[in-house]
Protein backbone atom coordinates (compact mmCIF):
# COMPACT_ATOMS: atom_id res chain seq x y z
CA UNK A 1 75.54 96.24 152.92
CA UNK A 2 79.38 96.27 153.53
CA UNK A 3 80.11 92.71 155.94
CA UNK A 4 83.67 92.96 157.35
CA UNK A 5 83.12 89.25 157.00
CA UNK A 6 80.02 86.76 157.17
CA UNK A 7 80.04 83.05 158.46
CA UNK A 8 76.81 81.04 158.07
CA UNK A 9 73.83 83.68 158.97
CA UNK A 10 75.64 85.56 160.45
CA UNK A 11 77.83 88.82 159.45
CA UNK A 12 79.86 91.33 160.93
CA UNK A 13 79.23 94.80 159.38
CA UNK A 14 81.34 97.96 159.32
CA UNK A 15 78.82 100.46 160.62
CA UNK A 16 78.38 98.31 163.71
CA UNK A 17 82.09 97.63 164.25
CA UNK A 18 83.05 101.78 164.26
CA UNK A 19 79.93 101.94 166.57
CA UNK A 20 81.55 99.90 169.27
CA UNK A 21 84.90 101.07 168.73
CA UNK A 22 83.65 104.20 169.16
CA UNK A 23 81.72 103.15 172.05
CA UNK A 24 84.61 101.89 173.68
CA UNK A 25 87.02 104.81 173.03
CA UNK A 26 84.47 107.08 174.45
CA UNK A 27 84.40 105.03 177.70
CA UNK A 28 87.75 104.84 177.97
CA UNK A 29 88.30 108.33 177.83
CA UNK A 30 85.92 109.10 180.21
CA UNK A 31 87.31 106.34 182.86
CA UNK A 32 90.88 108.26 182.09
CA UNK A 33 89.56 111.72 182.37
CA UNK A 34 87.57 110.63 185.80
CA UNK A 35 90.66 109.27 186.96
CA UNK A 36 92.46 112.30 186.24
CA UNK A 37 90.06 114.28 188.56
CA UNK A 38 90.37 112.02 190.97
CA UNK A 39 86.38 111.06 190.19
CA UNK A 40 85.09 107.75 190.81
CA UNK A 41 85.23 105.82 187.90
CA UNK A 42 82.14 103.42 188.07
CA UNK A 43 80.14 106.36 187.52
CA UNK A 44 81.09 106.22 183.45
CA UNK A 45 80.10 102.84 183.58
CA UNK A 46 76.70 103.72 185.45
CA UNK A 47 75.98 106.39 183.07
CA UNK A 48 76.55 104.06 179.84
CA UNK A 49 74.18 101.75 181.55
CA UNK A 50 71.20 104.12 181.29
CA UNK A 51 72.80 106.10 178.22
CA UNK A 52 73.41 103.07 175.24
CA UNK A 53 69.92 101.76 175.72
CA UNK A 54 68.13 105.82 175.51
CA UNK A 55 70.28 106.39 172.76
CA UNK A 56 69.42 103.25 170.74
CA UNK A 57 66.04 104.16 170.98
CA UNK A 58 66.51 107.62 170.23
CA UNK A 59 68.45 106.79 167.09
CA UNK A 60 65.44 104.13 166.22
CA UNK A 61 62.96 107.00 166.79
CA UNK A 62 64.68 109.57 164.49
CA UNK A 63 65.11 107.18 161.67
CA UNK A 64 61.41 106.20 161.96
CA UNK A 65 60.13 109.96 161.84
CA UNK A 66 62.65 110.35 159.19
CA UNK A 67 60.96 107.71 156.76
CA UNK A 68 57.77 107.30 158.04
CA UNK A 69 56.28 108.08 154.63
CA UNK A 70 59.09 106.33 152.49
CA UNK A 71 59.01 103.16 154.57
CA UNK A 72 56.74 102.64 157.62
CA UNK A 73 53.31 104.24 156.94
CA UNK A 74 53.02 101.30 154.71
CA UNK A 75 53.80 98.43 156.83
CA UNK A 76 54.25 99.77 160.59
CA UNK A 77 55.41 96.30 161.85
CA UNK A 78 58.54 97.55 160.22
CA UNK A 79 59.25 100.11 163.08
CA UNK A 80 60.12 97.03 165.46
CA UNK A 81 62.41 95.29 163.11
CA UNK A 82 65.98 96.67 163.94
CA UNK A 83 67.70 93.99 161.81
């Protein structure tokens, strides 16, 4: 895998890093958009509150029905490793 850099055990990866930023510019044009309308803006920051976690799993999900017979029909402790 492609680290943006790694210090000790730890590294920071590319995939993860566009994931946030992308996180991020999405809520931010959402708070500008509901500010625009005159909306109340907590309400993006309710919605990514119940929306990041379903989507995680959602993503998790569809890569384990993806390659369920590559990877996890073998070893099915693998489903819970998200590293």
């Amino acid at each position: 895998m492609e680290y943006i850099f790694e210090v000790g055990g730890f590294g920071l990866r590319w995939y993860s890093t566009l994931v946030a930023l992308g996180l991020g510019l999405g809520a931010w044009l959402a708070t500008t958009e509901a500010k625009r309308r005159n909306e109340d803006t907590n309400h993006v920051f309710n919605l990514l509150l119940i929306a990041l976690p379903t989507s995680l799993i959602g993503a998790r999900a569809y890569h384990v029905i993806d390659q369920w017979n590559e990877i996890y029909s073998r070893d099915v402790l693998r489903v819970i490793q998200i590293n």
